[in-house]
N, C-alpha and C. Protein backbone atom coordinates (compact mmCIF):
# COMPACT_ATOMS: atom_id res chain seq x y z
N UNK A 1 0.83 -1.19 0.00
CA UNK A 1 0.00 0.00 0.00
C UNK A 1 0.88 1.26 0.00
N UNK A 2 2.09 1.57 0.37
CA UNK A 2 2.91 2.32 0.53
C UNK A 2 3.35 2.80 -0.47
N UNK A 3 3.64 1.66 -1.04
CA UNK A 3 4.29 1.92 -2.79
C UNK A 3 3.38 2.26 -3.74
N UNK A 4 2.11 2.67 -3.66
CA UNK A 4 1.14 2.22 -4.55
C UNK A 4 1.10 3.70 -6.06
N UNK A 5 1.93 4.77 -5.23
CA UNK A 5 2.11 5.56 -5.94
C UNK A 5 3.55 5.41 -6.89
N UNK A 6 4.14 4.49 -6.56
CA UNK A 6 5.51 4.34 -6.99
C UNK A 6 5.01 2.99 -8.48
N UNK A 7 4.22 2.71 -8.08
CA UNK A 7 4.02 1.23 -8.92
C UNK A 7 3.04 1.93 -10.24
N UNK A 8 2.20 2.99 -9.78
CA UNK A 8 1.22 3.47 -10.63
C UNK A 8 2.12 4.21 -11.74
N UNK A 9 2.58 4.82 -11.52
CA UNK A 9 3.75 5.40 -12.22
C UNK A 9 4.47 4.79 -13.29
N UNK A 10 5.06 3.37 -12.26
CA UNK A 10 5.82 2.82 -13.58
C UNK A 10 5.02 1.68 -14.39
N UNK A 11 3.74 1.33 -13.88
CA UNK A 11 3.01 1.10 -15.08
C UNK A 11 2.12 1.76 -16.28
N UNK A 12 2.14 3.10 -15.68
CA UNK A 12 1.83 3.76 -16.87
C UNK A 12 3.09 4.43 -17.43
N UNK A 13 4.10 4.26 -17.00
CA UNK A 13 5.37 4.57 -17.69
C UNK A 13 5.59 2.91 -19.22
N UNK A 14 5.14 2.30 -18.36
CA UNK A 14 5.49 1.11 -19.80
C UNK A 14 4.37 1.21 -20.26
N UNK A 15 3.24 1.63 -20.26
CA UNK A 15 2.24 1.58 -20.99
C UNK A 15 2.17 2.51 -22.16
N UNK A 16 2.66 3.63 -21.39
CA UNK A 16 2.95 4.60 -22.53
C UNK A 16 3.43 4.02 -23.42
N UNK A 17 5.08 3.61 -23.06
CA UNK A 17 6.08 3.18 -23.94
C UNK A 17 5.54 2.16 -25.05
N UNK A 18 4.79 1.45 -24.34
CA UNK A 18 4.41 0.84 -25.43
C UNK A 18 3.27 1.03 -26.22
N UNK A 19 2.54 1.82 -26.33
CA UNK A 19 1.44 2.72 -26.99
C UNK A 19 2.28 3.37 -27.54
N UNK A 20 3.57 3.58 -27.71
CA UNK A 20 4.45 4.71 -28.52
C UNK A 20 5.01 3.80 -29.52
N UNK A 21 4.86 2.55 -29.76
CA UNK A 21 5.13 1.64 -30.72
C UNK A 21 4.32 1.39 -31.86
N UNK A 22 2.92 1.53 -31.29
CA UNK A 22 2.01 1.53 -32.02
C UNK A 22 1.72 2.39 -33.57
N UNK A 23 1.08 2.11 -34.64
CA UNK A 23 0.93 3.17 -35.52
C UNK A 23 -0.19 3.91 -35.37
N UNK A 24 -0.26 5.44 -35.88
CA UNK A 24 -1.08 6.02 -35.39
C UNK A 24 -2.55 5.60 -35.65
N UNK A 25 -2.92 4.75 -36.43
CA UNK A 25 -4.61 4.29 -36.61
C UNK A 25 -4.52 3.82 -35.59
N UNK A 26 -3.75 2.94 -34.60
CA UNK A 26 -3.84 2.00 -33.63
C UNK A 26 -4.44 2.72 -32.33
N UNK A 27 -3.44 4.15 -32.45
CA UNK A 27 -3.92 4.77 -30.97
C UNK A 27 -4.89 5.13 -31.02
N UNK A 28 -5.50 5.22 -31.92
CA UNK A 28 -7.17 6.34 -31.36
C UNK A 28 -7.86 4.84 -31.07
N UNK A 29 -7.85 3.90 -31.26
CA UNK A 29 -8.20 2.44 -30.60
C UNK A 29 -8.00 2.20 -29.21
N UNK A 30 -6.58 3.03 -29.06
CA UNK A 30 -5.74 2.65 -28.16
C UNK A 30 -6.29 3.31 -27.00
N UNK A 31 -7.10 4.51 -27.20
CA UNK A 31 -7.10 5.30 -25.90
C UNK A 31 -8.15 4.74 -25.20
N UNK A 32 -9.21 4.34 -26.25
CA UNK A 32 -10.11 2.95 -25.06
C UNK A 32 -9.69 1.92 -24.49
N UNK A 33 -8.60 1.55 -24.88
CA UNK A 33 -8.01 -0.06 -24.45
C UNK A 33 -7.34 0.76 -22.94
N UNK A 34 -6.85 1.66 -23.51
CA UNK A 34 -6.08 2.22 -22.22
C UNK A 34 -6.97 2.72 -20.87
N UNK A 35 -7.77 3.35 -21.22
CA UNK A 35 -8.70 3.54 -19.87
C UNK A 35 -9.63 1.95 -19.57
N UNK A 36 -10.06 1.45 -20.45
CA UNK A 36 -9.98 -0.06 -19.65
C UNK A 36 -9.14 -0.30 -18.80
N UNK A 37 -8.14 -0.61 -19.50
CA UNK A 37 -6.68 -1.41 -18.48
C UNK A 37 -6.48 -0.26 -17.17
N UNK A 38 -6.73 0.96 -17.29
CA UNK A 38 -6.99 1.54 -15.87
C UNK A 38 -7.56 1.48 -15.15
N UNK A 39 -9.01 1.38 -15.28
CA UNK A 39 -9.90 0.73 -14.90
C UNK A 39 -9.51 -0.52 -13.96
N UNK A 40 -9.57 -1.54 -14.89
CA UNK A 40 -8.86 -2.62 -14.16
C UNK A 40 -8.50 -2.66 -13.22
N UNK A 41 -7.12 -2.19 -12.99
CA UNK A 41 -5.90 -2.15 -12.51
C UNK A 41 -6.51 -1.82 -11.11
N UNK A 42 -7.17 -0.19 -11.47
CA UNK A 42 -8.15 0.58 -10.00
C UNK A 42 -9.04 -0.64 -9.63
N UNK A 43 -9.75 -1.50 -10.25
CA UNK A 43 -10.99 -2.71 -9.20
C UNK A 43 -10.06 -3.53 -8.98
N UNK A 44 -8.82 -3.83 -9.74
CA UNK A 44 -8.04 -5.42 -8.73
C UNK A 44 -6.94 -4.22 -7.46
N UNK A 45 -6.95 -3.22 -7.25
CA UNK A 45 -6.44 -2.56 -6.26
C UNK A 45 -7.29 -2.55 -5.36
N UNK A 46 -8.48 -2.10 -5.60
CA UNK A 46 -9.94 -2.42 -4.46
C UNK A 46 -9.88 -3.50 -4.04
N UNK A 47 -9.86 -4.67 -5.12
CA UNK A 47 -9.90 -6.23 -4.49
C UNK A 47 -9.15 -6.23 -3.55
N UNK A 48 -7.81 -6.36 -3.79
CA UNK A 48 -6.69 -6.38 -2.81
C UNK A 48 -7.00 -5.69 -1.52
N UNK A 49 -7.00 -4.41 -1.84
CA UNK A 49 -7.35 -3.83 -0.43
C UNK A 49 -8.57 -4.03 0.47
N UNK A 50 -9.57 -4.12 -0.18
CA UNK A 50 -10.58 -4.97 0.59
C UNK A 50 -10.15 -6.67 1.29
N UNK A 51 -9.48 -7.33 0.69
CA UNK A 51 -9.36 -8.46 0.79
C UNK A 51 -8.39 -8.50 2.37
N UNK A 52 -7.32 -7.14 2.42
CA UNK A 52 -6.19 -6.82 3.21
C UNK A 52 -7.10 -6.37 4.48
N UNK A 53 -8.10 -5.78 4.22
CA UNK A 53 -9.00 -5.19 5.26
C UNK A 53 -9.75 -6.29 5.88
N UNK A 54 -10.27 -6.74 5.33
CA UNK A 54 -10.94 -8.25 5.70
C UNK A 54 -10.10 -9.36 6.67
N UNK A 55 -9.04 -9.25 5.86
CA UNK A 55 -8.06 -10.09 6.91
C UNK A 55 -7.52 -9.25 8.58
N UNK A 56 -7.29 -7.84 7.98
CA UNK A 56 -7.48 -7.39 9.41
C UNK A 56 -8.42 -7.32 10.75
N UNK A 57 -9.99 -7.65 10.07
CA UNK A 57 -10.95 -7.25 10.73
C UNK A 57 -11.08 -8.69 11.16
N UNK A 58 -10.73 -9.76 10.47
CA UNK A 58 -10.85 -10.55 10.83
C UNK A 58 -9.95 -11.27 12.33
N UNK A 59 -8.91 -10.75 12.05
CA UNK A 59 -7.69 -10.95 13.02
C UNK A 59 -8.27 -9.82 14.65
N UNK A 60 -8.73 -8.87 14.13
CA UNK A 60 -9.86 -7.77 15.22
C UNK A 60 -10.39 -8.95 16.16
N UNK A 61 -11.57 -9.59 15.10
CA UNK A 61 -12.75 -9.96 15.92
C UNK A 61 -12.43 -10.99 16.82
N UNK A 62 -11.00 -11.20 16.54
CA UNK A 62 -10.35 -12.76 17.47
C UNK A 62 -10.41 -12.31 18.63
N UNK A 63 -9.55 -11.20 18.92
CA UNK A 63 -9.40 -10.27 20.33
C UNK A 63 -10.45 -9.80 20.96
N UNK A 64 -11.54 -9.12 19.83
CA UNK A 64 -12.47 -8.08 20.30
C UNK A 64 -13.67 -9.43 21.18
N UNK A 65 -14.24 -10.11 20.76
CA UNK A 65 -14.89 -11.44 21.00
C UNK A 65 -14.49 -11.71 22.56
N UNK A 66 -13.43 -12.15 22.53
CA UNK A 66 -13.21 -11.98 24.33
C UNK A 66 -13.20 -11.14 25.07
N UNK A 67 -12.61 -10.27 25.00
CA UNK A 67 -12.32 -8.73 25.40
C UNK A 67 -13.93 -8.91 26.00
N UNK A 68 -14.82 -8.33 24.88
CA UNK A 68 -16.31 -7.86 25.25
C UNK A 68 -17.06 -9.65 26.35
N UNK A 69 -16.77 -10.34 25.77
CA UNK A 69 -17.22 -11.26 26.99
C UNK A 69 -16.65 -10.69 28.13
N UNK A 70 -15.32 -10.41 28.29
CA UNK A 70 -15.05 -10.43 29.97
C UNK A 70 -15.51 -9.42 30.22
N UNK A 71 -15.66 -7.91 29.46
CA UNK A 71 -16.24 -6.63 30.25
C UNK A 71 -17.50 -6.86 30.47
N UNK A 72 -18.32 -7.51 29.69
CA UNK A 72 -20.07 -8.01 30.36
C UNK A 72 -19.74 -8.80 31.05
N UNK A 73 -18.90 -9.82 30.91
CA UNK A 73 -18.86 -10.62 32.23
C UNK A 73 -18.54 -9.65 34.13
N UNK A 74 -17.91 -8.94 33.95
CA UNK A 74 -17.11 -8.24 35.02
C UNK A 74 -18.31 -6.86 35.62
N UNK A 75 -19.01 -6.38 34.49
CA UNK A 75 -20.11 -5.25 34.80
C UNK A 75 -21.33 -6.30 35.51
N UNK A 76 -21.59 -7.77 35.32
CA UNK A 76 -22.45 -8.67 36.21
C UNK A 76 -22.29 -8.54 36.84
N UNK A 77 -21.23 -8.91 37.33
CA UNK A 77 -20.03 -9.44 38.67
C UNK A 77 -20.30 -7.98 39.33
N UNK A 78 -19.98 -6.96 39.38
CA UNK A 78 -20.03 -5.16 39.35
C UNK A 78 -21.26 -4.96 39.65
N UNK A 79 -22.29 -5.45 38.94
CA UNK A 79 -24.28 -5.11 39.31
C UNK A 79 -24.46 -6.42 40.77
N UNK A 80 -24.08 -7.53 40.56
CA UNK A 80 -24.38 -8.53 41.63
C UNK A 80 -23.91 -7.78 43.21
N UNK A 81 -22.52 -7.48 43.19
CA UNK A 81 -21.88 -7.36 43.99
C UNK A 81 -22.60 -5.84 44.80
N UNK A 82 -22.94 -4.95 44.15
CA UNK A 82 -23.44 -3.54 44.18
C UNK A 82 -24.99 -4.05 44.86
N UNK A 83 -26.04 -4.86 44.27
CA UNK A 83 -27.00 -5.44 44.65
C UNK A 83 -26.49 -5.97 46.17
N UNK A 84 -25.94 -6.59 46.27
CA UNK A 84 -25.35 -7.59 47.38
C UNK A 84 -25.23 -6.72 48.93
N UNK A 85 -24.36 -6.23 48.55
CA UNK A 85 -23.79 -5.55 49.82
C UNK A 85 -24.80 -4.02 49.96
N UNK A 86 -25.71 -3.61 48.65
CA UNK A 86 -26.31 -2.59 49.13
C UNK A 86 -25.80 -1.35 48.80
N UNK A 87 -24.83 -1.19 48.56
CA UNK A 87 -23.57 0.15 48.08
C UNK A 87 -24.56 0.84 47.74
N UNK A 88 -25.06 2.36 48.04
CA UNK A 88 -24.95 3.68 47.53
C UNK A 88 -26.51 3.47 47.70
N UNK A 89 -27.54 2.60 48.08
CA UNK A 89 -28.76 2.54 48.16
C UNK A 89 -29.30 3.32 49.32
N UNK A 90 -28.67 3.48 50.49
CA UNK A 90 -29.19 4.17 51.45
C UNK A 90 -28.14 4.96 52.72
């Protein structure tokens, strides 16, 4: 993700280059093929990064899952105990 400006660059650096090979009937063809392949490039970058996010959230819910059991568990424990002894009722 860091690089992502470094990579964009040098694939439209060879893309150019090679659209500069082409003869000129080719490019006016070319400039649709080319915003396709941008296109592209931008939804398999989404993929990825969604896919990167997913795995994070997923790795989240491992931690978060217990975590929140023991704080409801401990605010019971906290209401029982408060019930119990009477604290702050009179």
């Amino acid at each position: 993700m860091l690089l992502r400006g470094w990579d964009d660059w040098r694939y439209r650096r060879q893309l150019r280059a090679r659209v500069r090979k082409l003869e000129r009937t080719e490019k006016r063809r070319l400039v649709d093929v080319e915003r396709m392949l941008t296109r592209r490039r931008s939804l398999e970058r989404q993929v990825r990064s969604l896919e990167a996010a997913r795995r994070l959230l997923a790795i989240w819910h491992i931690a978060h899952v217990p975590m929140g059991l023991a704080l409801f568990g401990s605010v019971a424990i906290h209401i029982a105990a408060t019930l119990y002894f009477r604290a702050g009722l009179w």
